[in-house]
Protein backbone atom coordinates (compact mmCIF):
# COMPACT_ATOMS: atom_id res chain seq x y z
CA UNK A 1 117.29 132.82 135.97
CA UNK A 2 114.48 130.91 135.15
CA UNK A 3 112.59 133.96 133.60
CA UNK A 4 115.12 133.92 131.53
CA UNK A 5 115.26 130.41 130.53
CA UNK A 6 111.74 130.97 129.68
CA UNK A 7 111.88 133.85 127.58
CA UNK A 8 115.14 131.64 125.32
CA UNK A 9 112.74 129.00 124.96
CA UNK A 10 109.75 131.02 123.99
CA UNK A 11 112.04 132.95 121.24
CA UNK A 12 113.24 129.72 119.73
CA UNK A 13 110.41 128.48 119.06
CA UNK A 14 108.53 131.69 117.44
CA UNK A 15 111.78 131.21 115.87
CA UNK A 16 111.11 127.61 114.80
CA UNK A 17 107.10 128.49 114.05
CA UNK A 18 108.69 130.92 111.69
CA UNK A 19 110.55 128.79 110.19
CA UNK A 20 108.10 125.90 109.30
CA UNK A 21 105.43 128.12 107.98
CA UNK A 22 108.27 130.01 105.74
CA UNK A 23 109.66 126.22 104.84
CA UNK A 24 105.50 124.92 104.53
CA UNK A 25 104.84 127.77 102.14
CA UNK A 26 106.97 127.89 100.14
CA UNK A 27 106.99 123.86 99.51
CA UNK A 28 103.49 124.01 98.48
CA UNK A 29 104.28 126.65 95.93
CA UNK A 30 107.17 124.32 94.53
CA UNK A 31 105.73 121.40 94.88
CA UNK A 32 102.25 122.42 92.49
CA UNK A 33 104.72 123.91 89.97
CA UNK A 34 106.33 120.49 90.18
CA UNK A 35 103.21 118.53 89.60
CA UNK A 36 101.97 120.77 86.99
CA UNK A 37 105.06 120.79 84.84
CA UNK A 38 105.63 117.27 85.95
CA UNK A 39 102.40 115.98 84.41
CA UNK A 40 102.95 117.92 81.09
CA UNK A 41 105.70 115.72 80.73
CA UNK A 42 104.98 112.42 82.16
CA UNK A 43 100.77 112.05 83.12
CA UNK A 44 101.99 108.73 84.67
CA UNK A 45 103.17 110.55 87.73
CA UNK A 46 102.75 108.72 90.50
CA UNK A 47 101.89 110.18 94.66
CA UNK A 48 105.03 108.66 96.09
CA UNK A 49 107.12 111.02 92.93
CA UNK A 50 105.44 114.28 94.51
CA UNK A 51 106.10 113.00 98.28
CA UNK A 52 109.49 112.31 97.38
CA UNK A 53 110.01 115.84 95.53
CA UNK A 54 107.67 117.66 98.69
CA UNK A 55 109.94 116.09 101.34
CA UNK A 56 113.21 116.63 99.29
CA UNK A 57 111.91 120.73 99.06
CA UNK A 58 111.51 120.94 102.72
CA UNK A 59 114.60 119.69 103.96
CA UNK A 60 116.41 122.14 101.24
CA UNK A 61 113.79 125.30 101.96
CA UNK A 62 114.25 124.89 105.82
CA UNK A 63 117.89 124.53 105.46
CA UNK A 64 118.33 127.40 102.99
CA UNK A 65 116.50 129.81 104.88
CA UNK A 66 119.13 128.94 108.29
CA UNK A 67 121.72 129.02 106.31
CA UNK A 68 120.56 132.60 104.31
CA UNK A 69 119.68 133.74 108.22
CA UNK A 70 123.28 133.24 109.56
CA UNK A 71 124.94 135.00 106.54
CA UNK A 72 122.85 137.62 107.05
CA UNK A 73 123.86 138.04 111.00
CA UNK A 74 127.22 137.26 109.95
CA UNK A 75 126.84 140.26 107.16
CA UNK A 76 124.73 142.41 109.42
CA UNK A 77 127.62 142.31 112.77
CA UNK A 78 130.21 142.79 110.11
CA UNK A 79 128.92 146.20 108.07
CA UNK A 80 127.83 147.20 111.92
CA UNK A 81 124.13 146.73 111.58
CA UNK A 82 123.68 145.07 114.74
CA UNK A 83 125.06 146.31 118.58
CA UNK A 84 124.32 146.74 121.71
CA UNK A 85 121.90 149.44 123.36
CA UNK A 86 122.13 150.40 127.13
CA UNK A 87 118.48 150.18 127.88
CA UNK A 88 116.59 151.98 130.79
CA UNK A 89 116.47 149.11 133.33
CA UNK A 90 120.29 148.53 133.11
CA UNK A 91 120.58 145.93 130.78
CA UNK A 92 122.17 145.44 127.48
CA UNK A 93 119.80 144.58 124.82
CA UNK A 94 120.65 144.25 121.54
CA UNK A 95 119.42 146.62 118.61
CA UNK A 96 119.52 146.30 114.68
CA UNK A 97 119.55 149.25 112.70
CA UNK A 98 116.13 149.58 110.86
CA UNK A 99 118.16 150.29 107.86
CA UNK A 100 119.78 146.33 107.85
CA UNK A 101 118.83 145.26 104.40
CA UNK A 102 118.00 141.34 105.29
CA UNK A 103 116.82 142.23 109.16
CA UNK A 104 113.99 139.59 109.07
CA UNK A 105 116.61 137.29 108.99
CA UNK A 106 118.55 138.93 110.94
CA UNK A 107 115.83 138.60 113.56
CA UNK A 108 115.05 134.76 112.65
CA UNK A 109 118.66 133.79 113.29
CA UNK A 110 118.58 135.74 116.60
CA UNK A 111 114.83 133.93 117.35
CA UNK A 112 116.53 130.41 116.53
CA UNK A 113 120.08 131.34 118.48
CA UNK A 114 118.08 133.27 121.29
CA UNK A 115 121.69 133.53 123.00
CA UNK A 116 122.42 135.70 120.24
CA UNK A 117 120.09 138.44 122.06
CA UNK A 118 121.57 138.70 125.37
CA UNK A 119 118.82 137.81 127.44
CA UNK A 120 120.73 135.75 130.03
């Protein structure tokens, strides 16, 4: 029981590490387009505009990719992408077909709902 407490937590957060450095990249990418077209308009711009627009981006990014990774389960058990496989030791672990066309998010919304995976 608590082996299996411990694996839940350990997925969510390689789930969560995910996540961030998906959500940190690709706010640094946004936010230097943003300053560089920002300050062919307006030089004057100021630190606190880019903070604003840099913590603005990662609330959206972060929340874009959960959403984007529970369509994609939702899609994924739907067309039949996702089931369960009788494994040697007895247990049911889930499987997604190699073939899922968004399965790394598949696999991030199953890392951030580790429930998802039947581990209990």
């Amino acid at each position: 029981m608590q082996d299996s407490a411990r694996q839940k937590t350990a997925m969510r957060a390689r789930g969560w590490r995910k996540l961030v450095l998906l959500t940190v990249a690709a706010n640094q990418v946004l936010t230097t387009a943003f300053v560089f077209f920002a300050q062919q308009v307006d030089s004057g711009l100021t630190m606190m505009d880019t903070l604003i627009f840099s913590c603005v981006t990662c609330g959206l990014v972060s929340s874009w990719l959960r959403t984007d990774a529970q369509r994609a389960w939702c899609n994924a058990v739907e067309k039949g992408y996702v089931g369960q496989r009788h494994a040697t030791t007895g247990e049911d672990v889930l499987k997604i077909a190699e073939k899922c066309p968004r399965r790394w998010l598949v696999v991030l919304h199953i890392e951030l709902n580790p429930e998802l995976a039947g581990t209990a």
